[in-house]
Protein backbone atom coordinates (compact mmCIF):
# COMPACT_ATOMS: atom_id res chain seq x y z
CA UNK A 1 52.96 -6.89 15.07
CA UNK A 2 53.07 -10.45 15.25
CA UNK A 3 54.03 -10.80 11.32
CA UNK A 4 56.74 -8.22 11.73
CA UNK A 5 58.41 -10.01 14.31
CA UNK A 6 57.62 -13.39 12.39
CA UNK A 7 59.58 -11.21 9.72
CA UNK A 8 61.86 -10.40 11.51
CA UNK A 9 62.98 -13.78 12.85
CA UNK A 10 63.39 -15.49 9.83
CA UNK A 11 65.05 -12.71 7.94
CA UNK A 12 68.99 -13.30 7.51
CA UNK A 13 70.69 -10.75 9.95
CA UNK A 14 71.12 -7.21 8.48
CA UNK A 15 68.10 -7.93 5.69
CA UNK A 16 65.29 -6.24 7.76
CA UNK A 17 64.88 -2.50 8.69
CA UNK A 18 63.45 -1.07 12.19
CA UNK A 19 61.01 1.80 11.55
CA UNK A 20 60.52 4.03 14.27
CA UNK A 21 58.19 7.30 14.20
CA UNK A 22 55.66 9.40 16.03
CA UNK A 23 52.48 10.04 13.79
CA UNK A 24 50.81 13.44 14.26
CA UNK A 25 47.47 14.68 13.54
CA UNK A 26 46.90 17.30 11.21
CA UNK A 27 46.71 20.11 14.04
CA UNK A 28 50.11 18.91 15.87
CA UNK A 29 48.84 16.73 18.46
CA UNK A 30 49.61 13.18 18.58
CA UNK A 31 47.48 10.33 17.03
CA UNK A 32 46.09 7.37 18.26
CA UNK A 33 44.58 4.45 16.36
CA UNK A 34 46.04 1.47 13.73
CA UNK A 35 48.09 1.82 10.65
CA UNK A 36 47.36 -0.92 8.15
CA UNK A 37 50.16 -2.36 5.80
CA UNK A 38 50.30 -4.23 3.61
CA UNK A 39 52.58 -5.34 0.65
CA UNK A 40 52.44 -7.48 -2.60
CA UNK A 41 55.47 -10.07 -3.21
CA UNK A 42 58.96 -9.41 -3.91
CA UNK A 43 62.20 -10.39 -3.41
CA UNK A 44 64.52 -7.92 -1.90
CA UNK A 45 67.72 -6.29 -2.37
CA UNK A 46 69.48 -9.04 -0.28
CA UNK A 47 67.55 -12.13 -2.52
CA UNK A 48 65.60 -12.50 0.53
CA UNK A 49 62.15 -13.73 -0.64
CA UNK A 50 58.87 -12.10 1.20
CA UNK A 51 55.20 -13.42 0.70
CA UNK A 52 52.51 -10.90 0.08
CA UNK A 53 51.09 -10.20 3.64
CA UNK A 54 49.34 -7.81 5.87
CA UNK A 55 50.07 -6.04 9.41
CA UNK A 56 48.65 -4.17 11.75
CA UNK A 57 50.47 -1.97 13.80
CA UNK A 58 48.82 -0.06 17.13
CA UNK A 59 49.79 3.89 17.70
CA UNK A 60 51.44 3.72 20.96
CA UNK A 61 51.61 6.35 23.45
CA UNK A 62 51.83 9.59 22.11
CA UNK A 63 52.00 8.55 18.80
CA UNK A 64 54.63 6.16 18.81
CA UNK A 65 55.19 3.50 16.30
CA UNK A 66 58.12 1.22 15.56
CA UNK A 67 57.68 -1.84 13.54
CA UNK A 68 60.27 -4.36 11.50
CA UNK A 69 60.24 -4.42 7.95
CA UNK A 70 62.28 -5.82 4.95
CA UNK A 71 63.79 -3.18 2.31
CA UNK A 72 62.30 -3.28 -0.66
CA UNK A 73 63.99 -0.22 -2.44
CA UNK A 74 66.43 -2.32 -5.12
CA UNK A 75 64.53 -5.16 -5.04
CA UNK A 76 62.54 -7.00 -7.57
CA UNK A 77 60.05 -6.43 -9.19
CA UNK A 78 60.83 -2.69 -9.81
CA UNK A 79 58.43 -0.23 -8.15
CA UNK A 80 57.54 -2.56 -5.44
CA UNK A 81 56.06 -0.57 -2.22
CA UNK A 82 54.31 -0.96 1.43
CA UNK A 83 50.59 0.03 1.16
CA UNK A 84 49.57 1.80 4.43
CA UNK A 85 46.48 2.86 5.60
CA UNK A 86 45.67 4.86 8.71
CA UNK A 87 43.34 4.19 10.82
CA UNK A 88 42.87 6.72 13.03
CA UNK A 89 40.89 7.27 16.14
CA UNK A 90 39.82 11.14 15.72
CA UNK A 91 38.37 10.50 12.10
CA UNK A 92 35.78 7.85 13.61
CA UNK A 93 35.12 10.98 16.35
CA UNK A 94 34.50 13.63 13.77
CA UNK A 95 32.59 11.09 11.30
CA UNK A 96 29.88 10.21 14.49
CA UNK A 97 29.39 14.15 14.99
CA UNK A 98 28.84 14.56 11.18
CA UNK A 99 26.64 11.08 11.04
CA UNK A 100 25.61 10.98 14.40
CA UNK A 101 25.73 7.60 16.79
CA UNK A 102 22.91 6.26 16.13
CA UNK A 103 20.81 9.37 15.65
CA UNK A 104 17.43 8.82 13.51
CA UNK A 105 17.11 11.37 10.76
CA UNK A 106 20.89 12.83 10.71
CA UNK A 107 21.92 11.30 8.13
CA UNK A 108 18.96 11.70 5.85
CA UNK A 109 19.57 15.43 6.66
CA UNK A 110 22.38 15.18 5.06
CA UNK A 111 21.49 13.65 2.13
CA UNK A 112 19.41 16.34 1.40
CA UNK A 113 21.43 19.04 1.74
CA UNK A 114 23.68 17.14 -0.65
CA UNK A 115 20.55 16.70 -3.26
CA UNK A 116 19.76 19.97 -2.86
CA UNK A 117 23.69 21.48 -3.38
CA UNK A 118 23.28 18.56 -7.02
CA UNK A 119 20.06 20.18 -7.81
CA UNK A 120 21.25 23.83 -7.58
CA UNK A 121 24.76 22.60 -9.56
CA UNK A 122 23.02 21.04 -12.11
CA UNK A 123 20.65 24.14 -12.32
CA UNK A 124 23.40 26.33 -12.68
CA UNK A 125 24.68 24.12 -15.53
CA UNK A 126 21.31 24.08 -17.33
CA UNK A 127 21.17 28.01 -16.85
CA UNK A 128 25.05 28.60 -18.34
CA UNK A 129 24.07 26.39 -20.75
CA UNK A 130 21.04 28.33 -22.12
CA UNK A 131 23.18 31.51 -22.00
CA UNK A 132 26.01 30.10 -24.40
CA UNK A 133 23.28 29.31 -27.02
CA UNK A 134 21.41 32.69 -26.62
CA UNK A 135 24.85 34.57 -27.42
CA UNK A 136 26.11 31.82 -30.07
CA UNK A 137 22.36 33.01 -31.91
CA UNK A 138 22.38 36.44 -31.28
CA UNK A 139 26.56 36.14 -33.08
CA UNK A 140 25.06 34.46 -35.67
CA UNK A 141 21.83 37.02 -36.10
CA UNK A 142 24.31 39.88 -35.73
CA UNK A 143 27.07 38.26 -38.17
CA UNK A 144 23.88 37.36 -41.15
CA UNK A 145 22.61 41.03 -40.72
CA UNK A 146 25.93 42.50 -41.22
CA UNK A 147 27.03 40.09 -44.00
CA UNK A 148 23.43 41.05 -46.18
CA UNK A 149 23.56 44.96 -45.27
């Protein structure tokens, strides 16, 4: 939040927007954790030149956010945009009760039950596979006969 308000400071007044939000989770409730942005160089609507940089931004309470940024829609060059990335709390939950924290052997379970799920796919391929050139032969058999007869 630091570069925001470093931002926002030497910005010309009027040239910087205040974004304000609540971010959700996808079942309603409020989320907790750090959105990442970041943005590549450009100069904006207003000529005012910003550096490529990075911020961080904490969820606040329930959600909250609010953070300073400069426009960049009508600035140069075209199709310039804020990169962010969410960081959030509950996916680092539900990854350690898929992976497990710290739990020998979980996590070589679940390699193999992905190896296994590849080995029956690729199976199933092999199998479809042999099937197409069993009917493409028996077309062809069938199509000779009746051409000769």
């Amino acid at each position: 939040m630091l570069l925001a308000a470093e931002m926002a400071a030497q910005a010309p007044a009027g040239s910087t927007t205040t974004i304000q939000d609540v971010v959700y989770r996808a079942d309603g409730t409020p989320a907790s954790g750090t959105l990442v942005i970041s943005w590549p160089e450009f100069t904006s609507p207003n000529n005012l030149a910003v550096a490529a940089g990075t911020m961080a931004v904490e969820i606040g309470a329930q959600g909250a956010i609010s953070l300073v940024l400069v426009p960049n829609a009508g600035g140069t060059p075209d199709g310039t945009y804020y990169k962010v990335v969410f960081k959030l709390d509950e996916l680092k939950t539900h990854m350690r009760s898929i992976v497990g924290n710290g739990t020998p052997g979980r996590l070589q379970r679940l390699e193999r039950q992905v190896e296994r799920h590849e080995a029956i796919f690729q199976r199933s391929l092999g199998i479809g596979a042999t099937a197409g050139i069993l009917l493409t032969l028996i077309h062809l058999a069938v199509d000779y006969y009746l051409r000769t007869h």
